[in-house]
N, C-alpha and C. Protein backbone atom coordinates (compact mmCIF):
# COMPACT_ATOMS: atom_id res chain seq x y z
N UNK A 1 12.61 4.26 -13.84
CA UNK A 1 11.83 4.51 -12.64
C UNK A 1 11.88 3.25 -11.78
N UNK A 2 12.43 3.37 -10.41
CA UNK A 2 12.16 2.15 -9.78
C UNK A 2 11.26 1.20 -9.47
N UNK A 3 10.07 2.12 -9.04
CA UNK A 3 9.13 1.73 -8.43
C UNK A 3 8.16 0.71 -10.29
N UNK A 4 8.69 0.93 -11.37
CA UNK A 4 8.21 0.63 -12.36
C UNK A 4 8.76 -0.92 -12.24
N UNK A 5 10.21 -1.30 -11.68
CA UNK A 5 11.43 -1.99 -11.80
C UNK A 5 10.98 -2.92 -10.78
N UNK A 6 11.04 -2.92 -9.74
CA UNK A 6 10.77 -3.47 -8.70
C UNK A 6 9.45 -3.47 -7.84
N UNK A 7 8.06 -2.58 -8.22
CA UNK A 7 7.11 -2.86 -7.43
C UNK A 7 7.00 -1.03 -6.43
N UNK A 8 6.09 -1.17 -5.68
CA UNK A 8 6.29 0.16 -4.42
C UNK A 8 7.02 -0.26 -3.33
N UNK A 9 7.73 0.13 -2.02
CA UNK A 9 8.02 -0.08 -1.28
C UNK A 9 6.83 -0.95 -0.42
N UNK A 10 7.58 -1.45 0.58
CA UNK A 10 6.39 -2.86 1.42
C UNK A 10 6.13 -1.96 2.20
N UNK A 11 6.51 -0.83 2.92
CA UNK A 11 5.95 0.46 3.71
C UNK A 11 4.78 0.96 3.37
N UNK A 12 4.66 1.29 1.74
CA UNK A 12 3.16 1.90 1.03
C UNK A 12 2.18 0.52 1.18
N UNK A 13 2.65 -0.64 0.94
CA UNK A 13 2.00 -1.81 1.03
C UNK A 13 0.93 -1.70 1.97
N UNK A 14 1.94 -2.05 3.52
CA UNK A 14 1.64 -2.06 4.10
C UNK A 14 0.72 -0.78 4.80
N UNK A 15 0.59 0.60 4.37
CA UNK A 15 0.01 1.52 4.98
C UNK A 15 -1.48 1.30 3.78
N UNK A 16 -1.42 1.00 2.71
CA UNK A 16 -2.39 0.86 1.88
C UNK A 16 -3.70 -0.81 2.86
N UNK A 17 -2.76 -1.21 3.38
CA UNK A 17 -3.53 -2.38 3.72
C UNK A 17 -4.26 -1.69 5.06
N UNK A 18 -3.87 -0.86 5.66
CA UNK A 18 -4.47 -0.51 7.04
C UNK A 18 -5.43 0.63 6.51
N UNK A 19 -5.02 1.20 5.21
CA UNK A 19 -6.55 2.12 4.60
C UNK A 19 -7.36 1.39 4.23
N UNK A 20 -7.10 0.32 3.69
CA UNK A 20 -8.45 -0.36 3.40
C UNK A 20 -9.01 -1.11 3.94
N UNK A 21 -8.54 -0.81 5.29
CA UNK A 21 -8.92 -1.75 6.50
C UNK A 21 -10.08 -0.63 7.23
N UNK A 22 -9.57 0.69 7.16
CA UNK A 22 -10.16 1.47 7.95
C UNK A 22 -11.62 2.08 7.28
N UNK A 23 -11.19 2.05 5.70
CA UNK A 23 -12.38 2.30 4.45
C UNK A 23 -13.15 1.37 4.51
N UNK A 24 -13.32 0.26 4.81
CA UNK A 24 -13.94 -1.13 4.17
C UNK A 24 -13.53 -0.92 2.86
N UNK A 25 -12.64 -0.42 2.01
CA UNK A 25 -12.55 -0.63 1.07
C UNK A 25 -11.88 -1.84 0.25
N UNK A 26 -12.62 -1.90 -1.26
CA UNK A 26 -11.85 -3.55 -1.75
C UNK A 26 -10.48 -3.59 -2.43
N UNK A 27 -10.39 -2.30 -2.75
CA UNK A 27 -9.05 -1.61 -3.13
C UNK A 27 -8.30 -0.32 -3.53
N UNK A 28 -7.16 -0.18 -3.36
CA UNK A 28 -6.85 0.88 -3.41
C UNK A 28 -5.83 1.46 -4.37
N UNK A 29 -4.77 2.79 -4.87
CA UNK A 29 -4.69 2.66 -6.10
C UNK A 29 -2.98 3.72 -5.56
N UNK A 30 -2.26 3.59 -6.09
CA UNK A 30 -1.07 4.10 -6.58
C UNK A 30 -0.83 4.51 -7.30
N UNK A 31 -0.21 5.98 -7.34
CA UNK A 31 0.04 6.79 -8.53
C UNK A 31 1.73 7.31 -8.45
N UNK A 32 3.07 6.81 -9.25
CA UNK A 32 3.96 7.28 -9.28
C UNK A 32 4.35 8.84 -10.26
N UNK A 33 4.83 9.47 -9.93
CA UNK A 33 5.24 10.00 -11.23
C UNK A 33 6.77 10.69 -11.17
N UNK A 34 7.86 10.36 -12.27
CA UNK A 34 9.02 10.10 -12.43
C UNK A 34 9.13 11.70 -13.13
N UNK A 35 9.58 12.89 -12.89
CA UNK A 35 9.97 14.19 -13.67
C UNK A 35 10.71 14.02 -14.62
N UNK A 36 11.71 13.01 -14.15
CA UNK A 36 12.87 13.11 -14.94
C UNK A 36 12.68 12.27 -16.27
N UNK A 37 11.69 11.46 -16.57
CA UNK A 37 11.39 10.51 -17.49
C UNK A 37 10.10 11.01 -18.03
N UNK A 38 9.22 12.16 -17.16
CA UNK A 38 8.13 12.97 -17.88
C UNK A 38 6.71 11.57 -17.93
N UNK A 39 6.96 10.32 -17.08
CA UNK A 39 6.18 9.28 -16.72
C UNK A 39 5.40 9.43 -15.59
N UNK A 40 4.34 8.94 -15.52
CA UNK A 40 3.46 8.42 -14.73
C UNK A 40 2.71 6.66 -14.34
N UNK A 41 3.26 6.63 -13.64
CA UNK A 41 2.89 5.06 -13.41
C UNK A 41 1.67 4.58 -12.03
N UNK A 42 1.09 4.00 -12.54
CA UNK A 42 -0.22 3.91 -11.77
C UNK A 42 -0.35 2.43 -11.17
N UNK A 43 -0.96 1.83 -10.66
CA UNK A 43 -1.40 0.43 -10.61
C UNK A 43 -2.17 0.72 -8.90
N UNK A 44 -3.33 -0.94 -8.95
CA UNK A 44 -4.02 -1.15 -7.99
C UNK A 44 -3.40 -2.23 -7.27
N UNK A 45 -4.38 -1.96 -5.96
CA UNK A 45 -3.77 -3.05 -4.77
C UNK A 45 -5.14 -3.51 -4.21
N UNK A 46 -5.29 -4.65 -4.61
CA UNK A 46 -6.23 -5.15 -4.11
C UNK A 46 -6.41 -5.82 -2.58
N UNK A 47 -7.86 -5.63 -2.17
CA UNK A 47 -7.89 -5.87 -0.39
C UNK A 47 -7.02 -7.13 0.17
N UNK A 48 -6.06 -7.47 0.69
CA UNK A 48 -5.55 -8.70 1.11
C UNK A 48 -5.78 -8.75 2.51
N UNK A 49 -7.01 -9.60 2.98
CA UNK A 49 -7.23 -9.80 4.29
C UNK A 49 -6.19 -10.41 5.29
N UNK A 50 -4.76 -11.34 4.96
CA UNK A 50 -4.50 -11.88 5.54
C UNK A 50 -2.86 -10.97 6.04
N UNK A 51 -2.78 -9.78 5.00
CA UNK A 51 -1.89 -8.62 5.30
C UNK A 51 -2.96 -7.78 6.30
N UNK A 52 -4.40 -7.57 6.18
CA UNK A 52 -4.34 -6.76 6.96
C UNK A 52 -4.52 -7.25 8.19
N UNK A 53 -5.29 -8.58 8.98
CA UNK A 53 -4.54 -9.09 9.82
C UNK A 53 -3.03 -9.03 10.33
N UNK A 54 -2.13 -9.41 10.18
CA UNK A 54 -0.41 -9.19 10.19
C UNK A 54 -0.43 -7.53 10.63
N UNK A 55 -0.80 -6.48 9.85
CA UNK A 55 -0.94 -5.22 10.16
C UNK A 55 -1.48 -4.99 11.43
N UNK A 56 -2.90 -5.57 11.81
CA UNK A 56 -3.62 -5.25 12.96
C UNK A 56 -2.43 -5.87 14.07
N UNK A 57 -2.15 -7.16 14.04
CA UNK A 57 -1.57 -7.79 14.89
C UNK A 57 -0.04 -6.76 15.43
N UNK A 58 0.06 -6.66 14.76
CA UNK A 58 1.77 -6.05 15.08
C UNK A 58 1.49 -4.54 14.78
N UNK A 59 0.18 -3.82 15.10
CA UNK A 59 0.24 -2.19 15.43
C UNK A 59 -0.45 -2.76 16.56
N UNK A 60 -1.32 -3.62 17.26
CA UNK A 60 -1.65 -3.55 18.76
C UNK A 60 -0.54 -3.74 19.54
N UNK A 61 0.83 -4.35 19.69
CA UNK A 61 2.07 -4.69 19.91
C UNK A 61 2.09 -2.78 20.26
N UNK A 62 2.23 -2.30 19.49
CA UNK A 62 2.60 -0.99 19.49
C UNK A 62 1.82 0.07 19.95
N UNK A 63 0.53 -0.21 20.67
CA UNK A 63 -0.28 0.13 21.13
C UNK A 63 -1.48 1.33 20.13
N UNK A 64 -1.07 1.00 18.86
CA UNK A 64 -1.94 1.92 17.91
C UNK A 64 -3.19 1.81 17.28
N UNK A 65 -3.76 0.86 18.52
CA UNK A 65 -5.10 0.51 17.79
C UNK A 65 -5.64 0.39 19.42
């Protein structure tokens, strides 16, 4: 499973940082699951204020806030 191998994509990262921006929440949680290996892989992401800054900054650029 990749995401086991290397981490989630910086895309989920990054969209996880703008939910817990919008939740006040302190963290948030990932759930993979692989058919072909009959796995499930889970892990947390804890609040990183200085990603969700970076996030805010460069979606006002884009006019989405």
């Amino acid at each position: 499973m990749e995401v086991k191998k290397h981490g989630t994509q910086d895309a989920y990262l990054l969209q996880m940082a703008h939910y817990l921006h919008l939740r006040k929440a302190e963290y948030g949680a990932f759930c993979f699951f692989s058919a072909e290996l009959a796995e499930l892989h889970h892990f947390d992401v804890e609040r990183d204020e200085d990603l969700i800054k970076q996030v805010i900054e460069v979606s006002m650029l884009f006019g989405n806030w």
